[in-house]
PDB file of N, CA and C in Angstrom:
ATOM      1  N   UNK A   1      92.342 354.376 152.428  1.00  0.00           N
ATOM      2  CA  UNK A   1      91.044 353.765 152.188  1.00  0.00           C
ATOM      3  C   UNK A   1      90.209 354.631 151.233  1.00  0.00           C
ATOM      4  N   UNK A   2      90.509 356.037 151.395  1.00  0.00           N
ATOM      5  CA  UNK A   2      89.548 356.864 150.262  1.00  0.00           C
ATOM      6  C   UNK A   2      89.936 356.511 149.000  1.00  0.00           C
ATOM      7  N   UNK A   3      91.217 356.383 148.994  1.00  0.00           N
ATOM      8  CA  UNK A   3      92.388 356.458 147.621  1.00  0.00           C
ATOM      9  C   UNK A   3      91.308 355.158 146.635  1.00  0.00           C
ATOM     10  N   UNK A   4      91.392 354.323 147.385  1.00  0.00           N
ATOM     11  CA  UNK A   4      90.920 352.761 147.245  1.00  0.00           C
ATOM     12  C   UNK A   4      89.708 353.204 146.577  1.00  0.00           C
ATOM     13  N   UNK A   5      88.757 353.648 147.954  1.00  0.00           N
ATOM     14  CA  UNK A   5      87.179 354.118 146.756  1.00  0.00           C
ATOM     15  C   UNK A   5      87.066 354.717 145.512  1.00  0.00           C
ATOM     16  N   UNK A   6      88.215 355.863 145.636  1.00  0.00           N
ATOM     17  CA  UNK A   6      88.136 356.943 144.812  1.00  0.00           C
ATOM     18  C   UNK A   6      88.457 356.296 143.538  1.00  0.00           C
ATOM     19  N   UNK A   7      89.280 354.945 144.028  1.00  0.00           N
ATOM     20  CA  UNK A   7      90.057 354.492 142.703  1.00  0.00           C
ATOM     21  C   UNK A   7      88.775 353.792 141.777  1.00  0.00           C
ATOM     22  N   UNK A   8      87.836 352.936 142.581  1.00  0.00           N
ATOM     23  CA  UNK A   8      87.034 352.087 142.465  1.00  0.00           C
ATOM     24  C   UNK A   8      85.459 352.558 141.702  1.00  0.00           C
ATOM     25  N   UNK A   9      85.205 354.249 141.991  1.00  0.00           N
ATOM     26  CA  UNK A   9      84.488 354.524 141.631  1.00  0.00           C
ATOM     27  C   UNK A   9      84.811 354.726 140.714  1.00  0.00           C
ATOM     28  N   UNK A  10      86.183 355.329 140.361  1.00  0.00           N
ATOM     29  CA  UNK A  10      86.517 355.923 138.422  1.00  0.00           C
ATOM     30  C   UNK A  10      86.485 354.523 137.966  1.00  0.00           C
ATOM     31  N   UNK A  11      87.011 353.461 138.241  1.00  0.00           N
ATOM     32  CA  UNK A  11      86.565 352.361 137.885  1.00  0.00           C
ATOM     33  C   UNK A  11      85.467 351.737 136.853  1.00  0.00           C
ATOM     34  N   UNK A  12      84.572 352.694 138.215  1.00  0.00           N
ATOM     35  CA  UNK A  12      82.804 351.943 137.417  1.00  0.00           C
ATOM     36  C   UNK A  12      82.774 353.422 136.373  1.00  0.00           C
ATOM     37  N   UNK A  13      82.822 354.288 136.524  1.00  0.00           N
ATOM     38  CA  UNK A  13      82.784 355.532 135.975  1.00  0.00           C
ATOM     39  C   UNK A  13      83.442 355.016 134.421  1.00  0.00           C
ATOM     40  N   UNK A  14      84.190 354.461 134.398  1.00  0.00           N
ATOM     41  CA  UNK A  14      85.202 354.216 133.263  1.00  0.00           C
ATOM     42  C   UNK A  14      84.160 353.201 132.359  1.00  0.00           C
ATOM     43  N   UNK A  15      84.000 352.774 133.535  1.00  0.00           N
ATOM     44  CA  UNK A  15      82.718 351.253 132.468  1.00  0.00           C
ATOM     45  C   UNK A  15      81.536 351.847 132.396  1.00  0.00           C
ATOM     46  N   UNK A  16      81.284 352.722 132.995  1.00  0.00           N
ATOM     47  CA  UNK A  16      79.466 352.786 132.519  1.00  0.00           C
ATOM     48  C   UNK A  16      79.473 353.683 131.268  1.00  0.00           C
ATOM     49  N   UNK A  17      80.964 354.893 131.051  1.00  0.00           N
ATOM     50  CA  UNK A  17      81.000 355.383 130.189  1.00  0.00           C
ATOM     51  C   UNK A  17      80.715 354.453 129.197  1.00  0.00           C
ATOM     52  N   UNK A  18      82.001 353.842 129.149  1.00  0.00           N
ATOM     53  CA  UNK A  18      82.083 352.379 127.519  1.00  0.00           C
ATOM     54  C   UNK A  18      80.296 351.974 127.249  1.00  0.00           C
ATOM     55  N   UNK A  19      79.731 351.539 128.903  1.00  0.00           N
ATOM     56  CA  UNK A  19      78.365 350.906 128.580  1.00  0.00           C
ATOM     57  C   UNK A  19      77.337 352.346 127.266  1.00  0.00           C
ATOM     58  N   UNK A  20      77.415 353.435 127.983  1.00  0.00           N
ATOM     59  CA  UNK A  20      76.891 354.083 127.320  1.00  0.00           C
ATOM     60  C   UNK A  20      77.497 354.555 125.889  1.00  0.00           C
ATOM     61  N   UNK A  21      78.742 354.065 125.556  1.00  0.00           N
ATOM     62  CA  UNK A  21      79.069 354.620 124.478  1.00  0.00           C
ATOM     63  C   UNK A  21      78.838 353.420 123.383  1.00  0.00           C
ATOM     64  N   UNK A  22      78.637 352.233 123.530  1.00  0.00           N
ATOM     65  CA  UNK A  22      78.362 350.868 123.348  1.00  0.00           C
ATOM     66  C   UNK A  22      76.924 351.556 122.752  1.00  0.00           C
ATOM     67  N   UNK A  23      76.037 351.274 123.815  1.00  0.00           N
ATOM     68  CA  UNK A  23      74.810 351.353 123.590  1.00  0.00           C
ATOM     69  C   UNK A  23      74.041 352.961 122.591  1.00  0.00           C
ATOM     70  N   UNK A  24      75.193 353.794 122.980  1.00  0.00           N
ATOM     71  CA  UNK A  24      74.618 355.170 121.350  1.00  0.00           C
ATOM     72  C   UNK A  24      74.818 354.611 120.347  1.00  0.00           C
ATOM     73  N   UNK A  25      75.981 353.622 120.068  1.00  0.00           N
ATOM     74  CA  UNK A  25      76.592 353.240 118.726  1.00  0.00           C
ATOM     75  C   UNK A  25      75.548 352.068 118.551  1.00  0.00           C
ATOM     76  N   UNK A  26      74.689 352.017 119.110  1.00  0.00           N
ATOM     77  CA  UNK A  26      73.655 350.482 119.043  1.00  0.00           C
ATOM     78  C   UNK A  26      72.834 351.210 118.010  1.00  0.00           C
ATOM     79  N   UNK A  27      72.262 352.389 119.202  1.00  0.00           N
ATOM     80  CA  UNK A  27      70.669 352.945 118.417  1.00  0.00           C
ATOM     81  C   UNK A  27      70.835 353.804 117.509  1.00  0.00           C
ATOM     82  N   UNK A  28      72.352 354.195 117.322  1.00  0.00           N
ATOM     83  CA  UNK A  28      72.560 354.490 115.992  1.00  0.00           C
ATOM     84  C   UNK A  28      72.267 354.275 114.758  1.00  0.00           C
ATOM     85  N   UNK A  29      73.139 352.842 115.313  1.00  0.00           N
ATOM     86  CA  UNK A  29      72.982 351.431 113.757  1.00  0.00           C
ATOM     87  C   UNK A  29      71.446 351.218 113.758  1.00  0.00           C
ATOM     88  N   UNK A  30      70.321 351.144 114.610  1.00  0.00           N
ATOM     89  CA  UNK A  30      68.867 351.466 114.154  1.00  0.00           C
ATOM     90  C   UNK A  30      68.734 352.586 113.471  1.00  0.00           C
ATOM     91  N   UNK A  31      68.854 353.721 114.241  1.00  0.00           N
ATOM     92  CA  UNK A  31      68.236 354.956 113.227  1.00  0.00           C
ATOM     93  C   UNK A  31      69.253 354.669 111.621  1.00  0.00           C
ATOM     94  N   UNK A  32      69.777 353.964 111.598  1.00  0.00           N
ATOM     95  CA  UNK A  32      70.450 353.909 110.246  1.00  0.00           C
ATOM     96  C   UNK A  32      69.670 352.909 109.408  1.00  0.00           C
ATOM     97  N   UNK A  33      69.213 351.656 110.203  1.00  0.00           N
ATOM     98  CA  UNK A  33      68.631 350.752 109.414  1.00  0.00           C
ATOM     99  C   UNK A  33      67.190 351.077 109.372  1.00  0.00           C
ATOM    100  N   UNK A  34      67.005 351.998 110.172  1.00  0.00           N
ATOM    101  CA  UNK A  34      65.307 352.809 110.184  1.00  0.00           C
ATOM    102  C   UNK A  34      65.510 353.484 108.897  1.00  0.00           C
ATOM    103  N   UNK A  35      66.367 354.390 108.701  1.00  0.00           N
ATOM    104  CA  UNK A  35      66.442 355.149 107.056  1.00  0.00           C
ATOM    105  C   UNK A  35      66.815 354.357 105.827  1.00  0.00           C
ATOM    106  N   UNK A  36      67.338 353.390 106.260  1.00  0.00           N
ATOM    107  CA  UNK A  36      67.450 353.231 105.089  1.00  0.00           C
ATOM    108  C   UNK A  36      66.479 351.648 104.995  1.00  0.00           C
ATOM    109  N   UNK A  37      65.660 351.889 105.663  1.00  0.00           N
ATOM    110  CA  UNK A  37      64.343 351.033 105.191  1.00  0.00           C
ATOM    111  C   UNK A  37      63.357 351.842 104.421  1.00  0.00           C
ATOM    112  N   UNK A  38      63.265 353.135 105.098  1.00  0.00           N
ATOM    113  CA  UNK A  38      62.166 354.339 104.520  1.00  0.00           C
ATOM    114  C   UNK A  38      62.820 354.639 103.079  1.00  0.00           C
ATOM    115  N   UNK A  39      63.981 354.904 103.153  1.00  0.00           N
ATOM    116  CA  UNK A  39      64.461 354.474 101.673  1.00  0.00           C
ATOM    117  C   UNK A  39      63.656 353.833 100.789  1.00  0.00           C
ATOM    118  N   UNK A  40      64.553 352.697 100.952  1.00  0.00           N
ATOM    119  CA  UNK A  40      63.662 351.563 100.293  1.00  0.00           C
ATOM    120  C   UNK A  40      61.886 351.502 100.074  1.00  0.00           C
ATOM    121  N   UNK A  41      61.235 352.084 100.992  1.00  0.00           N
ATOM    122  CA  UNK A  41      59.820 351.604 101.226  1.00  0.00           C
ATOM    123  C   UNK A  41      59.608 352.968  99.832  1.00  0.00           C
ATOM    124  N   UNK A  42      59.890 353.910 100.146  1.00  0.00           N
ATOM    125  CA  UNK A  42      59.700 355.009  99.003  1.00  0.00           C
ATOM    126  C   UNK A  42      59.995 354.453  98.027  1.00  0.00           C
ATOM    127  N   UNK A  43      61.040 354.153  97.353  1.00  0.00           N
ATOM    128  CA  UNK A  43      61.501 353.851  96.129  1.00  0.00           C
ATOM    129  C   UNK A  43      60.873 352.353  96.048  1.00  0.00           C
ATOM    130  N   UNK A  44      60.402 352.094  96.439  1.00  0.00           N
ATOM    131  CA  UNK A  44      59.387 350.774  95.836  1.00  0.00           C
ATOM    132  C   UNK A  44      58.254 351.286  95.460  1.00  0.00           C
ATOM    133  N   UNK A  45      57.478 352.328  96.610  1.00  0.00           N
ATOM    134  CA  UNK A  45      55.939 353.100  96.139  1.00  0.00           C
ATOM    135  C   UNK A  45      56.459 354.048  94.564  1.00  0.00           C
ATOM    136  N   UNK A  46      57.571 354.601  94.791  1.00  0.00           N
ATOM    137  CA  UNK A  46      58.070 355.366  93.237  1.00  0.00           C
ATOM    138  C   UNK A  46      58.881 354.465  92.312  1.00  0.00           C
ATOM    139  N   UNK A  47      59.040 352.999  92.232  1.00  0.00           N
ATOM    140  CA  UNK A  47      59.020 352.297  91.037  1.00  0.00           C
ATOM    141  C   UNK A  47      59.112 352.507  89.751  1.00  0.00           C
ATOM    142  N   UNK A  48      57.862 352.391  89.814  1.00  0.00           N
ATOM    143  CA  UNK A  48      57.273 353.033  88.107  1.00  0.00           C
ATOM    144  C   UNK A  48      57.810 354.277  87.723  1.00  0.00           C
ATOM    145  N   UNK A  49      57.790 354.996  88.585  1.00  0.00           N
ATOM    146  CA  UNK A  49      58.490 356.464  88.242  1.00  0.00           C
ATOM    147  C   UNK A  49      59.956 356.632  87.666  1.00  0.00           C
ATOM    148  N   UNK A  50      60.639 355.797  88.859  1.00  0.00           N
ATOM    149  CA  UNK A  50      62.004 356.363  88.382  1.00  0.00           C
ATOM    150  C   UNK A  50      62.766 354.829  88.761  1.00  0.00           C
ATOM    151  N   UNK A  51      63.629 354.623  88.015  1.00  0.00           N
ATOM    152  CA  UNK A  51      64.954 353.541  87.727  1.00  0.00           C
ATOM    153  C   UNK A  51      65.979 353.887  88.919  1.00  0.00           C
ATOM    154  N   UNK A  52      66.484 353.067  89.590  1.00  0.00           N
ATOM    155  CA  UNK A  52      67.534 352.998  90.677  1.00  0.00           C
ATOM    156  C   UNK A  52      68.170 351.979  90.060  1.00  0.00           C
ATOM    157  N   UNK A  53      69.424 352.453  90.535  1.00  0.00           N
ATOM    158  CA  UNK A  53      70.923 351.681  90.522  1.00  0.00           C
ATOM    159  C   UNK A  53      70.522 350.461  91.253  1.00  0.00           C
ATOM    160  N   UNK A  54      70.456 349.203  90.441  1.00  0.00           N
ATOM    161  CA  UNK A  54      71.131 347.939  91.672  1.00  0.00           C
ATOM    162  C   UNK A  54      71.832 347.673  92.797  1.00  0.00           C
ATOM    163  N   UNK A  55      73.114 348.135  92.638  1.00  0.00           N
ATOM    164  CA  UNK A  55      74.014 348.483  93.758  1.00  0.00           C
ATOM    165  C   UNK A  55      73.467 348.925  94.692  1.00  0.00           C
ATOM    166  N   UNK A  56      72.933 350.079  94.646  1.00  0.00           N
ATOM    167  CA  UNK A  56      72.892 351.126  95.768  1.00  0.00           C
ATOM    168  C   UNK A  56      71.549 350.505  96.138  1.00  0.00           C
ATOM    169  N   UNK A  57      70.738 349.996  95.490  1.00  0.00           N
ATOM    170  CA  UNK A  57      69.412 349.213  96.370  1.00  0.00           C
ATOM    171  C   UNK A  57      69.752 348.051  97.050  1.00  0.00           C
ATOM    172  N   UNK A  58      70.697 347.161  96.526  1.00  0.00           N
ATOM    173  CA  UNK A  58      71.603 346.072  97.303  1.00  0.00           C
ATOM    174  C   UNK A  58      72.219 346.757  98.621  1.00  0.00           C
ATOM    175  N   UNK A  59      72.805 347.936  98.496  1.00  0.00           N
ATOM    176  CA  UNK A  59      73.406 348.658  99.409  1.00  0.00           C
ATOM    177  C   UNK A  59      72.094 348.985 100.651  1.00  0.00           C
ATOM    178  N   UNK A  60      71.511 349.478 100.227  1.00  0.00           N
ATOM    179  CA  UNK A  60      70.343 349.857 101.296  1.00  0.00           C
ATOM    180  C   UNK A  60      69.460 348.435 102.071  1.00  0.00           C
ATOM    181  N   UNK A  61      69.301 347.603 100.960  1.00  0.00           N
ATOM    182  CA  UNK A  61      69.013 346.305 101.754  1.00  0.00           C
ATOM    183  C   UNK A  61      70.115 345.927 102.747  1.00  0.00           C
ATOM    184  N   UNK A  62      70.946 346.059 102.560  1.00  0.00           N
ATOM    185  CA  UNK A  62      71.946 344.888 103.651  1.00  0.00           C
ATOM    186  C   UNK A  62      71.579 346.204 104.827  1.00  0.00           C
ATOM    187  N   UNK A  63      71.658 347.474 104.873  1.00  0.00           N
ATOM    188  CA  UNK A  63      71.489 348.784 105.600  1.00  0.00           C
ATOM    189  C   UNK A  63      70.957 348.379 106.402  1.00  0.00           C
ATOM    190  N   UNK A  64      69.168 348.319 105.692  1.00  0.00           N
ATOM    191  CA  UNK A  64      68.062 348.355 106.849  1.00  0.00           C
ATOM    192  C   UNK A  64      67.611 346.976 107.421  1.00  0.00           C
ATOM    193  N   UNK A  65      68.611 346.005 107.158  1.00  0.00           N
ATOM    194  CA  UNK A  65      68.400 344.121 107.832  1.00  0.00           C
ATOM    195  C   UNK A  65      68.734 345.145 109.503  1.00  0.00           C
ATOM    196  N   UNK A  66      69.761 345.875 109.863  1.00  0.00           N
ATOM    197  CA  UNK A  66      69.970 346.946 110.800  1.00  0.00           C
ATOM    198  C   UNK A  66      70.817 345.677 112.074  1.00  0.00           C
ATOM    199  N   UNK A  67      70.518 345.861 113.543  1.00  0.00           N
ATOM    200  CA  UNK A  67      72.164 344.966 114.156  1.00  0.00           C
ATOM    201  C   UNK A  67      70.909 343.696 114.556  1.00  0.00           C
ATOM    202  N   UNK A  68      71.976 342.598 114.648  1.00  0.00           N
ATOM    203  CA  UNK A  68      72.024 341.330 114.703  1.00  0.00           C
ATOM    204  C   UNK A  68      70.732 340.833 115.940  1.00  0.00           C
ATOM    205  N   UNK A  69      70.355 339.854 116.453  1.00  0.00           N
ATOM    206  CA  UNK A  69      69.595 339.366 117.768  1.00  0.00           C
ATOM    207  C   UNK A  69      71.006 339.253 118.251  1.00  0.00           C
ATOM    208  N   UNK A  70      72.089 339.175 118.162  1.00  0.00           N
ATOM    209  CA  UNK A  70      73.190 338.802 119.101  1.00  0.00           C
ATOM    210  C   UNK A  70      73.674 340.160 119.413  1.00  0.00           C
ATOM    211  N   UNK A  71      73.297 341.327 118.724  1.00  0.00           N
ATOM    212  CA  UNK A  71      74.139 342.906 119.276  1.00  0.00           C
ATOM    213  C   UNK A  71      72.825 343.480 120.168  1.00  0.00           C
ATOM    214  N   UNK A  72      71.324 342.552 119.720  1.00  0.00           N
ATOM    215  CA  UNK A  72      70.418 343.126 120.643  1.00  0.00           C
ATOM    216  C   UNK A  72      70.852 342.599 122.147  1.00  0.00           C
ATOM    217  N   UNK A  73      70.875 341.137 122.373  1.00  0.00           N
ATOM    218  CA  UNK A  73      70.975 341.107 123.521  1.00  0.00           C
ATOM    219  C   UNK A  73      72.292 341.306 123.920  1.00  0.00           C
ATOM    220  N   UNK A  74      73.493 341.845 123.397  1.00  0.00           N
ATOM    221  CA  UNK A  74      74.593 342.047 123.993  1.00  0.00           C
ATOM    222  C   UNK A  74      74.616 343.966 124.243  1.00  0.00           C
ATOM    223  N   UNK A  75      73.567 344.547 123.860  1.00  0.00           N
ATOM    224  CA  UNK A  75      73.326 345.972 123.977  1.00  0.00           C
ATOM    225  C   UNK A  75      72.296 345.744 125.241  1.00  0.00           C
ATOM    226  N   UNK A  76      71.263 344.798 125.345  1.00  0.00           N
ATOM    227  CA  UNK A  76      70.793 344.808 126.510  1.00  0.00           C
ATOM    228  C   UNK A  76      71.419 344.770 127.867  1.00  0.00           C
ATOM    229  N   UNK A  77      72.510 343.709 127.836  1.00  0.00           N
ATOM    230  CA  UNK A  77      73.068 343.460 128.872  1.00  0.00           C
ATOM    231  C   UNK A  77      73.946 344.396 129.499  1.00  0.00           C
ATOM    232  N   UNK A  78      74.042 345.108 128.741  1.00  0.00           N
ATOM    233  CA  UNK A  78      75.390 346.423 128.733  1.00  0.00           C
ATOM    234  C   UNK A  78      74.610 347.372 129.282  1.00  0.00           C
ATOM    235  N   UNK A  79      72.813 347.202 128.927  1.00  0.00           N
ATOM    236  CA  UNK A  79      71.938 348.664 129.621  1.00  0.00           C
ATOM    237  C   UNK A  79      72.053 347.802 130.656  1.00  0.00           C
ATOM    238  N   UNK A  80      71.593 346.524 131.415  1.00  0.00           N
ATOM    239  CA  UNK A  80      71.276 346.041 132.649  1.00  0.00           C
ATOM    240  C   UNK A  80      72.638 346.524 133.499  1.00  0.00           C
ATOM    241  N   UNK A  81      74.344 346.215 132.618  1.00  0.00           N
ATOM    242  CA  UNK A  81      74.883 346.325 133.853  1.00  0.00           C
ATOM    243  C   UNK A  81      75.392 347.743 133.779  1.00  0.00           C
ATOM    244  N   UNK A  82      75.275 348.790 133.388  1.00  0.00           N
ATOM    245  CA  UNK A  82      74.950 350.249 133.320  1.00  0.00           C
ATOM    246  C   UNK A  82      73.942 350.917 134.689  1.00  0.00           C
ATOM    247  N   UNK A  83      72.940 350.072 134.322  1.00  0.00           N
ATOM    248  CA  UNK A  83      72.289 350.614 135.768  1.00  0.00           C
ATOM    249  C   UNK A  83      72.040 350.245 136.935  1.00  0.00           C
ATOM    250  N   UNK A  84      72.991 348.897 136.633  1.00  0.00           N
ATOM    251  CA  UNK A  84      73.836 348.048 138.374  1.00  0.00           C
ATOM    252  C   UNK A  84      75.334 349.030 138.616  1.00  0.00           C
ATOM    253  N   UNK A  85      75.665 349.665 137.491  1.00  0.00           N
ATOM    254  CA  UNK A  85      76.621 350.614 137.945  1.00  0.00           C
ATOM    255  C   UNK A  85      76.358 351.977 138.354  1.00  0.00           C
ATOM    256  N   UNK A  86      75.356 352.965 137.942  1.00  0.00           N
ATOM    257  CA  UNK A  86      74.698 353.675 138.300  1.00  0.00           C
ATOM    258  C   UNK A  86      74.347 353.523 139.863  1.00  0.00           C
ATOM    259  N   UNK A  87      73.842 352.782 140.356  1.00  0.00           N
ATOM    260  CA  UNK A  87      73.774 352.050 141.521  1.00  0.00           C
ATOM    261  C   UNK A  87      74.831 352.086 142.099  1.00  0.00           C
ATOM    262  N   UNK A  88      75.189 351.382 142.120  1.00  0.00           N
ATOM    263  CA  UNK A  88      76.555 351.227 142.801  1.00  0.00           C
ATOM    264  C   UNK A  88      77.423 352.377 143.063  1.00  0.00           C
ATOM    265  N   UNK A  89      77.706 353.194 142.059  1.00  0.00           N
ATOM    266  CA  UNK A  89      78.482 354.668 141.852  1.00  0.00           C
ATOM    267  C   UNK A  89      77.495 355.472 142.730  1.00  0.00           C
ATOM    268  N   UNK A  90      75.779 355.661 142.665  1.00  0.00           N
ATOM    269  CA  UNK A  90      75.387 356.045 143.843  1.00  0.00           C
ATOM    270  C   UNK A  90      75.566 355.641 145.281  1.00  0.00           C
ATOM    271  N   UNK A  91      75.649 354.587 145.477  1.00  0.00           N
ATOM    272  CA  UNK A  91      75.751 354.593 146.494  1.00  0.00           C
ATOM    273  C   UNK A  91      77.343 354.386 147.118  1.00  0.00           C
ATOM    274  N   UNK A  92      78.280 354.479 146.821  1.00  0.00           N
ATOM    275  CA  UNK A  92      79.540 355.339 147.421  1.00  0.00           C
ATOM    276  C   UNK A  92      79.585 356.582 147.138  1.00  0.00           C
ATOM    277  N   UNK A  93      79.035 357.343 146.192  1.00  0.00           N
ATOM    278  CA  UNK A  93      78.984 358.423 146.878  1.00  0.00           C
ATOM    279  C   UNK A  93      78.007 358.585 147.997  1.00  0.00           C
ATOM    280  N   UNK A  94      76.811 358.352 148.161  1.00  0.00           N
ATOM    281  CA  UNK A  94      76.160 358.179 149.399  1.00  0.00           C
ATOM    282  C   UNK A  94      77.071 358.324 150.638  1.00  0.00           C
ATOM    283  N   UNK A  95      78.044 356.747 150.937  1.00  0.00           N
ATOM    284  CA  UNK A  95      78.864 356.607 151.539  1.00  0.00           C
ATOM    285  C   UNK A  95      79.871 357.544 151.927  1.00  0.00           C
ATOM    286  N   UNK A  96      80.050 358.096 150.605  1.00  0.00           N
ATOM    287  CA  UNK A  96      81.400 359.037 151.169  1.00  0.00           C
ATOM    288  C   UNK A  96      80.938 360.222 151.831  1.00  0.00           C
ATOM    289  N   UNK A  97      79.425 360.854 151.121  1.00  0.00           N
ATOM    290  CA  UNK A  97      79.096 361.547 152.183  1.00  0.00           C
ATOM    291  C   UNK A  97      78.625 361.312 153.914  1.00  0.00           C
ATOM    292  N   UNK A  98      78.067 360.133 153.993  1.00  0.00           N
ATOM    293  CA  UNK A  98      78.069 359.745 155.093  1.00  0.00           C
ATOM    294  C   UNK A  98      79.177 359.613 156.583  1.00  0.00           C
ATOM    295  N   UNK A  99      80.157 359.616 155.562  1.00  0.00           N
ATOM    296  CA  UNK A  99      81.565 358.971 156.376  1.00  0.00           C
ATOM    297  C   UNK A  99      82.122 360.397 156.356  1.00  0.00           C
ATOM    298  N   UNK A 100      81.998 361.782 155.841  1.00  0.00           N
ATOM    299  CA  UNK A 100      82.015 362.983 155.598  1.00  0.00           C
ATOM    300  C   UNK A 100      83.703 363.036 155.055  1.00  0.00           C
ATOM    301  N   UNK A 101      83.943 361.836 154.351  1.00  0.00           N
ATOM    302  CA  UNK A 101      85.277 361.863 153.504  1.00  0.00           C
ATOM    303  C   UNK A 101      84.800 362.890 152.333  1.00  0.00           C
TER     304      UNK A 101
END
């Protein structure tokens, strides 16, 4: 029966990792589309000053559009069930101390 828990908690352990590794690679892709908006916002106030490549301003636009309404709420759902696993992983261990397994 411990074997079973023990198995069940690496289980959630295994998924909340993914949840959290999901969700760094989220606010990543922000702080990426955060820079390379400030990018852009500079090199529009410096215009007049200095000539930029097309490309690479095409490049920075598609950048800072940054992730989808469909990676927002699929990064949300991944924090909600992250901290129904958190939960849960607390409380067998709770349990196991209780049961003094």
């Amino acid at each position: 029966a411990r074997e079973v828990r023990l198995a069940k908690v690496q289980r959630d352990l295994d998924a909340l990792n993914h949840c959290l590794d999901d969700i760094e690679d989220f606010v990543e892709a922000i702080r990426v589309a955060s820079d390379a908006y400030k990018e852009l916002e500079e090199r529009r106030r410096n215009k007049k000053k200095v000539k930029f490549d097309r490309d690479e301003e095409s490049f920075l636009i598609d950048k800072a559009e940054g992730p989808s309404e469909e990676e927002f709420v699929f990064t949300y759902q991944k924090l909600k069930y992250g901290i129904n696993l958190i939960a849960k992983i607390g409380d067998s261990m709770t349990e196991d101390r209780k049961s003094g397994s």
